[in-house]
Structure formats: structure tokens, C-alpha cells
N, C-alpha and C. Protein backbone atom coordinates (compact mmCIF):
# COMPACT_ATOMS: atom_id res chain seq x y z
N UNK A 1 47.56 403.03 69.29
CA UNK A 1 48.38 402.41 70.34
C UNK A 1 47.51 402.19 71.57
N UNK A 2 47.34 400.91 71.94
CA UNK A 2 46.80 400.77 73.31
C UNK A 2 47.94 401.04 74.49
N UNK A 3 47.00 401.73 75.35
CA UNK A 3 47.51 402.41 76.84
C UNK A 3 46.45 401.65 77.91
N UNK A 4 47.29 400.85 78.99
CA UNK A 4 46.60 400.28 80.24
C UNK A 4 47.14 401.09 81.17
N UNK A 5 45.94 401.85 81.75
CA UNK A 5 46.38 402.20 83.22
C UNK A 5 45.58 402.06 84.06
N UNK A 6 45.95 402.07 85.68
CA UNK A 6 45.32 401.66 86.82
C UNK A 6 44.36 403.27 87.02
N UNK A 7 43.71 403.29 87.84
CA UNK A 7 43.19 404.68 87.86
C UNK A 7 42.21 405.35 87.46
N UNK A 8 41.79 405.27 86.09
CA UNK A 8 41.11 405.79 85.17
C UNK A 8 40.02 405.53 84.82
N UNK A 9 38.87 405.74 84.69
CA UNK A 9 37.46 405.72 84.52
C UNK A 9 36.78 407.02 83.82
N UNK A 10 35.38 406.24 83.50
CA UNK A 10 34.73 407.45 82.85
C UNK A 10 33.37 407.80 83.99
N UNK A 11 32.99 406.95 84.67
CA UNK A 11 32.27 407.01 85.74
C UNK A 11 31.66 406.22 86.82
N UNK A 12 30.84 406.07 87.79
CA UNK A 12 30.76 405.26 88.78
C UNK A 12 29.86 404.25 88.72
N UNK A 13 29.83 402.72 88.92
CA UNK A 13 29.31 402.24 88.98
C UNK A 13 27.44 402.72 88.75
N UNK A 14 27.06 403.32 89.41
CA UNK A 14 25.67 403.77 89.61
C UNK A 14 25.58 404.14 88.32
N UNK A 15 25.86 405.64 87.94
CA UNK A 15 26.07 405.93 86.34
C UNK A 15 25.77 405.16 85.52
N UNK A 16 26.61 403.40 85.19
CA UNK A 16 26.44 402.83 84.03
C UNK A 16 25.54 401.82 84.56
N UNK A 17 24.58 401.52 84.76
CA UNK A 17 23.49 401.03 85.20
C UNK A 17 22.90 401.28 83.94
N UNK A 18 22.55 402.53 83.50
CA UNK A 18 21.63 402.57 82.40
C UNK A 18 22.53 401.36 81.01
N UNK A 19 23.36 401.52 81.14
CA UNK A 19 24.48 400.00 80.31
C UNK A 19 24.20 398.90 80.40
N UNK A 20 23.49 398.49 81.54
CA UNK A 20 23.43 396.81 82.01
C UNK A 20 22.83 396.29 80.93
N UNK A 21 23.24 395.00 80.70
CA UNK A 21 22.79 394.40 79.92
C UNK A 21 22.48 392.89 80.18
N UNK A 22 21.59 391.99 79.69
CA UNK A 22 21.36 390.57 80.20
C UNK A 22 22.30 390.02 79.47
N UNK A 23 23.03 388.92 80.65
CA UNK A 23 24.08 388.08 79.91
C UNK A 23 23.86 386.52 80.71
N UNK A 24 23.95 385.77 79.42
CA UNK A 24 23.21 384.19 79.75
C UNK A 24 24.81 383.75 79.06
N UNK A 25 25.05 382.28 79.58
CA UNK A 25 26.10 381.79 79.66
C UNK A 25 25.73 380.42 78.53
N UNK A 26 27.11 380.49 76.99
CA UNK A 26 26.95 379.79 75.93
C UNK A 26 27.05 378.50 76.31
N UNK A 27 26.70 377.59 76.15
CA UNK A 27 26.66 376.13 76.37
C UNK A 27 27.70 375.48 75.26
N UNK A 28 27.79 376.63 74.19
CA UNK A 28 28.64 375.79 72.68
C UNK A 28 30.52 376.14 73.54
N UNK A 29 30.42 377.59 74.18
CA UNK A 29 32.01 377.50 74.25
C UNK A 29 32.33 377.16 75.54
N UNK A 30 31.88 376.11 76.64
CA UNK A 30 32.01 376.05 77.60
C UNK A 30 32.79 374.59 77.45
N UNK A 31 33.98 374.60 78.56
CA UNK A 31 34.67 373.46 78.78
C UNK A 31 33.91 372.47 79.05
N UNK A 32 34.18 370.99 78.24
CA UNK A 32 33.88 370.19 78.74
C UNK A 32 33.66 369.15 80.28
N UNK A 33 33.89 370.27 81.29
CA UNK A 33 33.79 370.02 82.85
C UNK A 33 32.69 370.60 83.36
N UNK A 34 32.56 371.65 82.58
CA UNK A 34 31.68 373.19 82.65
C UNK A 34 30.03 372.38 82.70
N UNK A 35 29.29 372.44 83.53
CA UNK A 35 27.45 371.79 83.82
C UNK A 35 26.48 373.19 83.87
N UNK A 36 26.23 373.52 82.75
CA UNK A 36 25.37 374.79 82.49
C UNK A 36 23.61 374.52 82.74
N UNK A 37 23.27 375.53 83.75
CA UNK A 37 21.67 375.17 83.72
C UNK A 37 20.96 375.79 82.80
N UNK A 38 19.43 374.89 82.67
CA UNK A 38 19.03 375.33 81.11
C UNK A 38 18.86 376.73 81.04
N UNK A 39 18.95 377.53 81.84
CA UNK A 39 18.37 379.01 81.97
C UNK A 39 19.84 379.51 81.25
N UNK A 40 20.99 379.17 81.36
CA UNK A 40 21.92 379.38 81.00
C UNK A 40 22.69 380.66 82.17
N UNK A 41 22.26 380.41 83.24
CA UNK A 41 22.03 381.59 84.70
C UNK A 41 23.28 380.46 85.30
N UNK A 42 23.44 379.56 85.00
CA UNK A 42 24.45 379.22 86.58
C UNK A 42 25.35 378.18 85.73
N UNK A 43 26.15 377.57 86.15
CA UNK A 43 27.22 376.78 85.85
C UNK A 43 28.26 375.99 87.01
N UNK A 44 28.44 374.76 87.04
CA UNK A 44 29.23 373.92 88.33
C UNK A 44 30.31 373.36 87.18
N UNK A 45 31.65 372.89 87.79
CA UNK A 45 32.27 372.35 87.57
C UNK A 45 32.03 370.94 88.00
N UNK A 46 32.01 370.48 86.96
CA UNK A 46 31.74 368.83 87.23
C UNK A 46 32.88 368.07 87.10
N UNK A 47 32.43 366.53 87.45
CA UNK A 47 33.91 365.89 88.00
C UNK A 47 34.00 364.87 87.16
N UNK A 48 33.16 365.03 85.39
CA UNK A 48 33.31 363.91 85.06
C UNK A 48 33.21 364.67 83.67
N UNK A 49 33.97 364.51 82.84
CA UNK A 49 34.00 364.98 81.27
C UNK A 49 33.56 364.99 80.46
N UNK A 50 32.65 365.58 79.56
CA UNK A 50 31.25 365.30 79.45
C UNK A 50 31.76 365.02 77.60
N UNK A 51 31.32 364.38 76.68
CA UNK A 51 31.16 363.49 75.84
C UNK A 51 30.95 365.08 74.40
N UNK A 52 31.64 365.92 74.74
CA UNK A 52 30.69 366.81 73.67
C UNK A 52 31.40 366.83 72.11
N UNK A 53 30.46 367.85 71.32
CA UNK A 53 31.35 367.68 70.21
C UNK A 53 32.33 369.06 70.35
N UNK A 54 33.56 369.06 69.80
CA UNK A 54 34.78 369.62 69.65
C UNK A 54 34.67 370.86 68.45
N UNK A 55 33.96 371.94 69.11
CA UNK A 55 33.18 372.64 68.21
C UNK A 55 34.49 373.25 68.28
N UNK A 56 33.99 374.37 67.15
CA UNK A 56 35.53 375.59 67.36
C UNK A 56 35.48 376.66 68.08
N UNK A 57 34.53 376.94 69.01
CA UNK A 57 34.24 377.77 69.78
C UNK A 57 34.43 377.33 71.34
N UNK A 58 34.36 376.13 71.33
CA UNK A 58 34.60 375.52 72.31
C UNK A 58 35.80 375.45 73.09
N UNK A 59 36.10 376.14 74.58
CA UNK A 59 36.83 375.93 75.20
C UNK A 59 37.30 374.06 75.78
N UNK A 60 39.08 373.59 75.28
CA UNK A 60 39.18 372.63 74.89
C UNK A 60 39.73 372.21 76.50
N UNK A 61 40.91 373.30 77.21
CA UNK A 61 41.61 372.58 77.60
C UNK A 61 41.55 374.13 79.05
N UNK A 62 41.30 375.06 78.44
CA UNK A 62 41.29 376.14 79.96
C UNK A 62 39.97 376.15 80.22
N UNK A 63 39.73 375.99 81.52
CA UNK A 63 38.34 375.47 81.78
C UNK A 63 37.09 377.06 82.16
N UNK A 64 37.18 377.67 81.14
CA UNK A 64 35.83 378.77 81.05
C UNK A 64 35.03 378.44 79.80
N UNK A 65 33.88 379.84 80.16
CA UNK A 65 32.99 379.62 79.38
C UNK A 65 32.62 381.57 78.99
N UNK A 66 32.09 381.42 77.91
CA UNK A 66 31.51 382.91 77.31
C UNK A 66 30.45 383.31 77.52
N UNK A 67 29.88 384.61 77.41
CA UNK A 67 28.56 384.88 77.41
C UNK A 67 28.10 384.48 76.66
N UNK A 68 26.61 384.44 75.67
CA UNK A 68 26.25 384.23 74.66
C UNK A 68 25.95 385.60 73.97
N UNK A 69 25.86 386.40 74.01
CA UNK A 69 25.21 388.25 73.86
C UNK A 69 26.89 388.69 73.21
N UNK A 70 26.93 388.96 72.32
CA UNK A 70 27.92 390.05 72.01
C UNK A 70 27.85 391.10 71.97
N UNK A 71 28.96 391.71 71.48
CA UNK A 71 28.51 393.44 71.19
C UNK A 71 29.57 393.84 70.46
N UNK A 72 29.12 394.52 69.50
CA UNK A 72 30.04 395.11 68.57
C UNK A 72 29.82 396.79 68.01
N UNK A 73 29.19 397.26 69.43
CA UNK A 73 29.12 398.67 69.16
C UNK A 73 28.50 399.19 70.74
N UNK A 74 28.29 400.57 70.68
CA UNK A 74 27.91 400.88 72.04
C UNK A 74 28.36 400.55 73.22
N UNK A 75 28.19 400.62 74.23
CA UNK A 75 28.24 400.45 75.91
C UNK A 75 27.65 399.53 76.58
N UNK A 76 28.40 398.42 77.17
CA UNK A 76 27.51 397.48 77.94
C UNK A 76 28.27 397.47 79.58
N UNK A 77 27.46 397.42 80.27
CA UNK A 77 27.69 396.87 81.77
C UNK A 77 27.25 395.94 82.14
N UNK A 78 27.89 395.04 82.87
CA UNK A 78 27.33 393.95 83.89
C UNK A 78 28.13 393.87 85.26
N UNK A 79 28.07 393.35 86.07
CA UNK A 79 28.36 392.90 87.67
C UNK A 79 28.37 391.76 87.60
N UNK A 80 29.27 391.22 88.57
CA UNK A 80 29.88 389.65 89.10
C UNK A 80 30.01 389.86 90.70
N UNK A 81 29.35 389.35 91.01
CA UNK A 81 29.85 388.81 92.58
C UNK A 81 30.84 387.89 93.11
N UNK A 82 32.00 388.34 93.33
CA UNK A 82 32.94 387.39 93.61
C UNK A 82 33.80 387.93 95.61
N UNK A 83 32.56 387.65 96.52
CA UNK A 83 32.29 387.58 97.68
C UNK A 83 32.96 386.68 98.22
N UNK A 84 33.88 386.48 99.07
CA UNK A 84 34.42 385.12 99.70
C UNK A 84 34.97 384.71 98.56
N UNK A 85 35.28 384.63 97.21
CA UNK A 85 36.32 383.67 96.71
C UNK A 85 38.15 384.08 96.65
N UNK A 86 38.87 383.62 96.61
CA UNK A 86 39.98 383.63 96.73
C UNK A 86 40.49 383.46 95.48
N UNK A 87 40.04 382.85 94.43
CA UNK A 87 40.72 382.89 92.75
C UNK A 87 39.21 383.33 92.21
N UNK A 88 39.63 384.13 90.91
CA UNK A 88 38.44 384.67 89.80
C UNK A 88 39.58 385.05 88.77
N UNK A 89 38.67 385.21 87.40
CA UNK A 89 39.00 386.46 86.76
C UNK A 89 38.08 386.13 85.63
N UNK A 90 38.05 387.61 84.96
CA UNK A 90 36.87 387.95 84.71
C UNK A 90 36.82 389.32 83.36
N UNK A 91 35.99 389.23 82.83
CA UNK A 91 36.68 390.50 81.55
C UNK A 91 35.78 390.06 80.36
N UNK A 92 36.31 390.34 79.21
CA UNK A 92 35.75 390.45 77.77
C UNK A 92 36.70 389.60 76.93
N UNK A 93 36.23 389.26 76.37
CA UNK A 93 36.98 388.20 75.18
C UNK A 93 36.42 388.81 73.69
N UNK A 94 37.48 388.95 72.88
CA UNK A 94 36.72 389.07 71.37
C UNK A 94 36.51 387.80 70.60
N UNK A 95 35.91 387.77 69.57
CA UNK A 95 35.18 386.74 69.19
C UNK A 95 36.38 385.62 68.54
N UNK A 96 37.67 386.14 67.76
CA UNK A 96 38.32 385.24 67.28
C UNK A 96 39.20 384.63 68.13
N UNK A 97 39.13 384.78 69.45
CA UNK A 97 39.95 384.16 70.61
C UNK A 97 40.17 382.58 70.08
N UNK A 98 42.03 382.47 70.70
CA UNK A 98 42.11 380.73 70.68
C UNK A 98 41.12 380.46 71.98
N UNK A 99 40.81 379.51 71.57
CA UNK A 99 40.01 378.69 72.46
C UNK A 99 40.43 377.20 72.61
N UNK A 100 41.76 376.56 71.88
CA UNK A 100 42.33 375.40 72.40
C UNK A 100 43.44 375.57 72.82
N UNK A 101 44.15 374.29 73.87
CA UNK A 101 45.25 374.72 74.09
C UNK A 101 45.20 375.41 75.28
N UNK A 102 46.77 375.88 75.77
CA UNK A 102 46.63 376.95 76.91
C UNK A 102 46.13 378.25 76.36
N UNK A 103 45.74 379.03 77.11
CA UNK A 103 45.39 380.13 76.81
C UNK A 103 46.33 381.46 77.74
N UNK A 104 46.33 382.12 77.16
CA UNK A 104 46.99 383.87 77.48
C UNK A 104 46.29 384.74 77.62
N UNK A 105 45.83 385.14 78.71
CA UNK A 105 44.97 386.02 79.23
C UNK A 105 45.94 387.62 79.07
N UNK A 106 45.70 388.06 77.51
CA UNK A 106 46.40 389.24 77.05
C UNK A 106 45.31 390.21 76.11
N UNK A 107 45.71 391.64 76.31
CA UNK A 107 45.35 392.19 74.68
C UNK A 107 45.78 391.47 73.84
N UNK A 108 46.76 391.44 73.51
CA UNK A 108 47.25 391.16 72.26
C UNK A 108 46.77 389.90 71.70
N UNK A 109 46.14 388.99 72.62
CA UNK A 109 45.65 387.87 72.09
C UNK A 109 43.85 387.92 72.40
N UNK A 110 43.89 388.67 72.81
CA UNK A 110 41.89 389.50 72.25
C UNK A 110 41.06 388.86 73.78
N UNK A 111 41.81 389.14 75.14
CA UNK A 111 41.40 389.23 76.41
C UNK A 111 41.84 390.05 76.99
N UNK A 112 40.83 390.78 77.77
CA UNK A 112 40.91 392.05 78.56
C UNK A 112 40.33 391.64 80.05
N UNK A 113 40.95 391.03 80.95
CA UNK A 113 40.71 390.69 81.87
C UNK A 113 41.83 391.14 83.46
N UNK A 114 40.81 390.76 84.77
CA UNK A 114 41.28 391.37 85.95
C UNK A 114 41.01 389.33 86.39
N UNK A 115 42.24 389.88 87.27
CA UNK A 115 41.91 388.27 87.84
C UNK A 115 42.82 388.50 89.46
N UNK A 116 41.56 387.17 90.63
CA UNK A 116 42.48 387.30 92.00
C UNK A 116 42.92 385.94 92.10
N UNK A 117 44.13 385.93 93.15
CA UNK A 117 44.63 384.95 93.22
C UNK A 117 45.04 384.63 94.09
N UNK A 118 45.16 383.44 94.88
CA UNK A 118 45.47 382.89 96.33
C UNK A 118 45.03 383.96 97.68
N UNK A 119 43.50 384.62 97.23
CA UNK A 119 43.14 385.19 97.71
C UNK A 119 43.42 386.43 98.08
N UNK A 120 44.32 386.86 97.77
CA UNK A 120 45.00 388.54 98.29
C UNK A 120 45.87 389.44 96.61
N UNK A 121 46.03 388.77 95.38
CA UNK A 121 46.96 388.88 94.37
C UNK A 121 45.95 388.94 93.25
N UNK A 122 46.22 391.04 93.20
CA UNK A 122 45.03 391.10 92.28
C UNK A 122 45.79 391.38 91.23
N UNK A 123 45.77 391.16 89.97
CA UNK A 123 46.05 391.68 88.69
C UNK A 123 45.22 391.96 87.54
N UNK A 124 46.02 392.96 87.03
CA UNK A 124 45.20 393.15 85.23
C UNK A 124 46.16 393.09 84.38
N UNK A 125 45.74 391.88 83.71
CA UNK A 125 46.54 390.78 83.04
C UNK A 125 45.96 391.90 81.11
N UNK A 126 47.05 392.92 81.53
CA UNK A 126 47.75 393.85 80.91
C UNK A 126 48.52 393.25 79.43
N UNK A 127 48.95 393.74 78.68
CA UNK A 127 50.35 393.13 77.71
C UNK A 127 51.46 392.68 78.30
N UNK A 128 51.50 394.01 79.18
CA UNK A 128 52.95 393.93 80.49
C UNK A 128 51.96 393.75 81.70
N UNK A 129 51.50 392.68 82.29
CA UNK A 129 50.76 392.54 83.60
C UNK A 129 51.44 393.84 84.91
N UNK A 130 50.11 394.23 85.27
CA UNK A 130 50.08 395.02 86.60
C UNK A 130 49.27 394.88 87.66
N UNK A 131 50.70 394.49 88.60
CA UNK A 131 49.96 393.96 89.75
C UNK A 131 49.31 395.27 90.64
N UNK A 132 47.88 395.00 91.34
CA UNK A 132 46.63 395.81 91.68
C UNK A 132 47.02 396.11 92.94
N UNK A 133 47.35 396.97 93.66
CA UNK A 133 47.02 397.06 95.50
C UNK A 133 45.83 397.76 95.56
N UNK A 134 44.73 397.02 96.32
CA UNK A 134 43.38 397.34 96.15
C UNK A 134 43.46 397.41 97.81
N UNK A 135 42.76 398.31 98.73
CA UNK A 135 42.71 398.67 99.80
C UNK A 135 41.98 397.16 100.77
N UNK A 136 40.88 396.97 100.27
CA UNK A 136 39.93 396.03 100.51
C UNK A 136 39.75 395.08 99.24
N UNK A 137 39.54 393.64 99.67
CA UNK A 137 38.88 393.04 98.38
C UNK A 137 37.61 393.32 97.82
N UNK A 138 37.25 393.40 96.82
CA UNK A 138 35.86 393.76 96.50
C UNK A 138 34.74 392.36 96.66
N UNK A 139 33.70 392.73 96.55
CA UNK A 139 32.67 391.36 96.48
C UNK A 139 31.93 391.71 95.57
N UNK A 140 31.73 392.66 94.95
CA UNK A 140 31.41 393.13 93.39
C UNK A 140 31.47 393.66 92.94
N UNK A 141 32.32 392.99 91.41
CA UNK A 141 33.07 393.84 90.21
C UNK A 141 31.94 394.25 89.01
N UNK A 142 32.13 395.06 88.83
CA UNK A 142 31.31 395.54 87.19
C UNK A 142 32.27 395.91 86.43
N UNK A 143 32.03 395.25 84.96
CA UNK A 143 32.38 395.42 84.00
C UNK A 143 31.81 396.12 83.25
N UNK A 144 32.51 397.25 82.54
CA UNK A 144 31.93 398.59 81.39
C UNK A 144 32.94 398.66 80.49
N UNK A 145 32.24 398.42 79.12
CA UNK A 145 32.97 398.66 78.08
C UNK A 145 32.39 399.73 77.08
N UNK A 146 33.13 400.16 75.95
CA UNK A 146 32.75 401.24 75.03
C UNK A 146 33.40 400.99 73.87
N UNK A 147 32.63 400.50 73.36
CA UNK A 147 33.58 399.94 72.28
C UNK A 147 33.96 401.30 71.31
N UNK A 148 33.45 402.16 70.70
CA UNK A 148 33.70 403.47 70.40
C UNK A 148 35.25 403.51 71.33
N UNK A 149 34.92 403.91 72.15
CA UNK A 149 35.99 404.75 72.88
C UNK A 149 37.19 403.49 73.12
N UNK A 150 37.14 402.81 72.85
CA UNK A 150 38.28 401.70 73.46
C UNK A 150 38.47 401.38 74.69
N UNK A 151 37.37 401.16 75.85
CA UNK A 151 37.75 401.07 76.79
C UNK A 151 36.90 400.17 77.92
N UNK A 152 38.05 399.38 78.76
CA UNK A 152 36.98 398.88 79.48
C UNK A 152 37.57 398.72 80.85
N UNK A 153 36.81 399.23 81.86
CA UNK A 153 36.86 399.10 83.21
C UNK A 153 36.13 398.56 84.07
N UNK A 154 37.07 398.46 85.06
CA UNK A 154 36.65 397.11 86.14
C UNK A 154 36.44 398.02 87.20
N UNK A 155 35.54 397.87 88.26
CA UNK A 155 34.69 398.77 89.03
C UNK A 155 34.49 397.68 90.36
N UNK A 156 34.96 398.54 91.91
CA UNK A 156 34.30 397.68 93.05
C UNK A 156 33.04 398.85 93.23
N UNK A 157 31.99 397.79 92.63
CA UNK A 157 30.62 398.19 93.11
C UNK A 157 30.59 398.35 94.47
N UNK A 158 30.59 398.14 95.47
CA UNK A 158 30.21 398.27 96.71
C UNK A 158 30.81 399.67 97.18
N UNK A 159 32.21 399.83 96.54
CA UNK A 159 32.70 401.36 97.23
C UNK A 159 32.57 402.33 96.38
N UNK A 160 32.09 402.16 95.00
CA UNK A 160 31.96 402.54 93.54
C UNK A 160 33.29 403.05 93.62
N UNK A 161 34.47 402.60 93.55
CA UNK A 161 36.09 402.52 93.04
C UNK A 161 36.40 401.94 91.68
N UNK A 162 37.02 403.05 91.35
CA UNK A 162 38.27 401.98 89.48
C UNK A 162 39.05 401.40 90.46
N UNK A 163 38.75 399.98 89.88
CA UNK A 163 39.80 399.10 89.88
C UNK A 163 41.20 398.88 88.81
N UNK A 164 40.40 399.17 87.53
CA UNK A 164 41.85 399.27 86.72
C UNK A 164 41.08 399.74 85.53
N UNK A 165 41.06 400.15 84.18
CA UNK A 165 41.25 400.56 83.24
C UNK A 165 41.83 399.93 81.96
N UNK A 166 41.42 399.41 80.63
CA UNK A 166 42.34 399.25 79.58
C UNK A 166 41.81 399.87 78.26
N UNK A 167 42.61 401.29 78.39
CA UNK A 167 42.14 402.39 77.18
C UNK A 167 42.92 402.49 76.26
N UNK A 168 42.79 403.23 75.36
CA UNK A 168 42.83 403.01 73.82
C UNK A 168 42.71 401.56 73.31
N UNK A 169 42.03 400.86 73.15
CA UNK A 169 41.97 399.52 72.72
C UNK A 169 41.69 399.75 71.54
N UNK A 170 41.64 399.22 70.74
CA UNK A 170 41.22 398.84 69.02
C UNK A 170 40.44 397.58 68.53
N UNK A 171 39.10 397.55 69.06
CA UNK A 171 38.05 396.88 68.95
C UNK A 171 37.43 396.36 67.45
N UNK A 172 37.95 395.87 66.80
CA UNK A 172 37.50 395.27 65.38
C UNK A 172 36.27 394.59 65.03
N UNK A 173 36.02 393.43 65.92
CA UNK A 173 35.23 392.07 66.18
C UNK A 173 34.34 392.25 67.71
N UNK A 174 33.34 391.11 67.62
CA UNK A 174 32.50 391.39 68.78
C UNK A 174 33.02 390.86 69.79
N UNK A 175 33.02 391.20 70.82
CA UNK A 175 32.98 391.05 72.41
C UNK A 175 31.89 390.39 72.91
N UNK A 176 32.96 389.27 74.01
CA UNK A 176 32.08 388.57 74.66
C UNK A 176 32.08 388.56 75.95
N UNK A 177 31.04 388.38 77.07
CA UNK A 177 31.68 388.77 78.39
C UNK A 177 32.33 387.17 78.99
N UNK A 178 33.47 387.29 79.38
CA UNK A 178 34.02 386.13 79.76
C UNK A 178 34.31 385.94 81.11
N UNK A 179 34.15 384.18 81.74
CA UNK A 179 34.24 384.23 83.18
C UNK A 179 34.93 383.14 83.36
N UNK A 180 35.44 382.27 83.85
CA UNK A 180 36.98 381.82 84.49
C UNK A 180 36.80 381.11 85.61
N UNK A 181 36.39 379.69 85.57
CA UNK A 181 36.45 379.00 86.70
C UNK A 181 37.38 378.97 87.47
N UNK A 182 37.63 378.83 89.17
CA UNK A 182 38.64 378.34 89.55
C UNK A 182 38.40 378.29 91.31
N UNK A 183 38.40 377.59 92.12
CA UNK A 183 38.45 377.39 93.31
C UNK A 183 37.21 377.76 93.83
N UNK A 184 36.26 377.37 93.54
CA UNK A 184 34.97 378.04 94.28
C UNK A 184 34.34 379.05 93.62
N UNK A 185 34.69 379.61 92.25
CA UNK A 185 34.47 381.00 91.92
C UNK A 185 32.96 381.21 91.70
N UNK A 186 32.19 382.10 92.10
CA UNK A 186 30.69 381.93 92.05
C UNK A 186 30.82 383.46 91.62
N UNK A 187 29.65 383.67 90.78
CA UNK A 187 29.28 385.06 89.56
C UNK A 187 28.01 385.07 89.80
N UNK A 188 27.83 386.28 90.11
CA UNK A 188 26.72 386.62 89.71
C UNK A 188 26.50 388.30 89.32
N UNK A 189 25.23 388.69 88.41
CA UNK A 189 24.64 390.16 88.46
C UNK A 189 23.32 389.91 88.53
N UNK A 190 22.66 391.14 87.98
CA UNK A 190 21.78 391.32 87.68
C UNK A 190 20.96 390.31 86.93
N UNK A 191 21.57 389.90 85.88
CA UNK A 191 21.37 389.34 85.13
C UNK A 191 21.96 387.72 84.93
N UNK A 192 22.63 387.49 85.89
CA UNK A 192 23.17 385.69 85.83
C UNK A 192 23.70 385.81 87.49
N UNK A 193 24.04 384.24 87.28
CA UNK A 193 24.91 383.58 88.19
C UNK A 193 24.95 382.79 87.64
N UNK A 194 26.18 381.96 88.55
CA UNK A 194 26.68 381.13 88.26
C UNK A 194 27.66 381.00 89.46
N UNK A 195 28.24 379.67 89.24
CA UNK A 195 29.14 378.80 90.30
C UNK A 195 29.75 377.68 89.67
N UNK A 196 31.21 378.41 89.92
CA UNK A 196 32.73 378.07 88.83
C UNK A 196 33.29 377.23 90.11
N UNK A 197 33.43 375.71 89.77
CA UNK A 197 34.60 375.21 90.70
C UNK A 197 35.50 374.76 90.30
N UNK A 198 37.07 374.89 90.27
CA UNK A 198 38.18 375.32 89.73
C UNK A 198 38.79 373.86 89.70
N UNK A 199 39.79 373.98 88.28
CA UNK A 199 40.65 373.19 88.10
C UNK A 199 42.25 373.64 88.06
N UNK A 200 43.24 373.01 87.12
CA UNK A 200 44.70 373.50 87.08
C UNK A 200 44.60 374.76 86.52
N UNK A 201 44.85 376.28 87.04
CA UNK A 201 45.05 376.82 86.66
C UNK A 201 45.74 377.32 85.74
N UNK A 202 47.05 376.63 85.58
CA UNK A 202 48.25 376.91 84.69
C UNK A 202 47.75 376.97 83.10
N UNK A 203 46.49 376.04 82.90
CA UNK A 203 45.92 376.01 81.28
C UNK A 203 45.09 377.60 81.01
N UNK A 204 45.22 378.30 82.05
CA UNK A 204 44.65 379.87 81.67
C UNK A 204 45.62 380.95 82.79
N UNK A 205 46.72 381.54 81.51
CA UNK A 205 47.56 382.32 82.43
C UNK A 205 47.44 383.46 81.64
């Protein structure tokens, strides 16, 4: 049985550092709006629809894109900088995710994601969504997962705070780290950036 709660962690940002891992951004599952540089480090929303082929991995109609790096065992961390933006969200995707169509930012449909909204409206888009009262906004989140243990938490690096928690999970298939254009949204870690400029949200709820 999966259990989401707010609260809960296994340790602080600093800690899972030894976790980090390099994550470069797929060019095959990225929306056709989505302008990936060759480093696969950054990404713009473009204003003109780009001609691709209609792969099955390919995000059709909610405008994100995947890591390319999976994982289907062990512990990975990464960081996102989401400084000054007012919409994000951000999390893990498993590998058999729909990818046409609207999308449902749920467990049950193989996304584990935290997302902000109209700048102050944080959630973790839960089975049963729970809305976040976070003291301060953060300007960088880290993501830690375990696939063993079922769990993955969202972390404000800067105050090393849990942001939220989604434990007991039941991890089958590989994990991908997933990121979510929308209004300006710019990412970065260690290991990438990128710069998400947002379309209709309603095609990723």
C-alpha cells in the first residue's frame, strides 16, 4: 500500500549529494514546442511546432520533457533551481507513462511529482492531492529517490527542509527524472539546466 505524507525524510539535502547523479534532457520524449540544446543541458519553449516524428515516447500534447538516465535500482539525487518562477513542477516519471493526450500528474498513473502555481500554491500531486504550506518559497528543490525503499522526496536545498515525501511506493519499471514547462520555468543542478517557457496548463493536471 502506498502512503504520501508531508513531513518525512530520510535525510538532508547535504547527505544525498553522494546520490547526485548527471541528468541530460531526451530529445525523443520532448514536446514538439520543446528546443533542446545539443548538450541536452537546456531547453526553450518555442513558438513554432516543430515537424517531428510521433514516436511513442514522445510527449504529444502536455508540453514536458524526460531525463534521458533512468534508474531502476539504488538512490539517485538531483537539484532544480526554480528561483523567481511562479509555475513548476517537477518529480519522476516511470517508464510506461501515457505520454499522449492530457496527462495526470498521479501515482497511480506512474508520476510522483511537486508542482507551484500562480506563484504562492504549492502541491504534491498525491492520489488524493495535498496542498503544501511551505514557510518561504524555495529556489532549490532536490529530488531523492530509493527505489528499494519506495520513496521519494522533495527537499528546499537552501534551508535543507522536507518539502513532502511519497513512501511506500511500489517501483516495478525504470524511473525517469521529469520536468514541466510552464511560465518562465528555468531548471537547473549540478548537472543541467534548462529554461521551460509555458503553455496551457490544463493538458498537464
Amino acid at each position: 500500500m502506498r502512503r504520501e505524507a508531508q513531513g518525512r525524510g530520510l535525510s538532508s539535502p547535504q547527505g544525498l549529494q553522494q546520490f547526485a547523479v548527471d541528468v541530460t534532457l531526451d530529445p525523443d520524449t520532448a514536446h514538439p514546442n520543446l528546443i533542446l540544446s545539443d548538450d541536452g543541458k537546456q531547453v526553450i519553449h518555442g513558438d513554432v511546432w516543430k515537424n517531428l516524428p510521433d514516436k511513442p515516447e514522445r510527449f504529444s500534447d502536455c508540453v514536458s520533457v524526460l531525463g534521458k538516465q533512468s534508474f531502476s535500482s539504488g538512490r539517485f539525487y538531483f537539484e532544480v533551481q526554480v528561483k523567481g518562477k511562479t509555475e513548476w513542477d517537477l518529480g519522476v516519471a516511470r517508464e510506461s507513462v501515457n505520454r499522449k493526450g492530457k496527462i495526470t500528474l498521479r501515482p497511480r498513473y506512474g508520476y510522483w511529482t511537486v508542482w507551484l502555481r500562480n506563484g504562492n500554491k504549492y502541491r504534491a500531486n498525491a492520489d488524493s492531492p495535498v496542498d503544501l504550506s511551505l514557510k518561504s518559497g524555495p529556489e532549490n528543490v532536490g529530488v531523492f529517490v530509493d527505489y528499494e525503499e519506495g520513496l521519494v522526496s522533495f527537499y528546499d536545498v537552501d534551508v535543507a527542509a522536507l518539502i513532502y515525501s511519497f513512501t511506500g511506493c511500489c517501483f516495478t519499471e525504470k524511473l525517469y527524472p521529469k520536468r514541466y514547462r510552464y511560465s518562465g520555468l528555468s531548471l537547473s543542478s549540478q548537472s543541467m539546466q534548462a529554461t521551460l517557457l509555458g503553455t496551457d496548463s490544463s493538458l498537464c493536471k
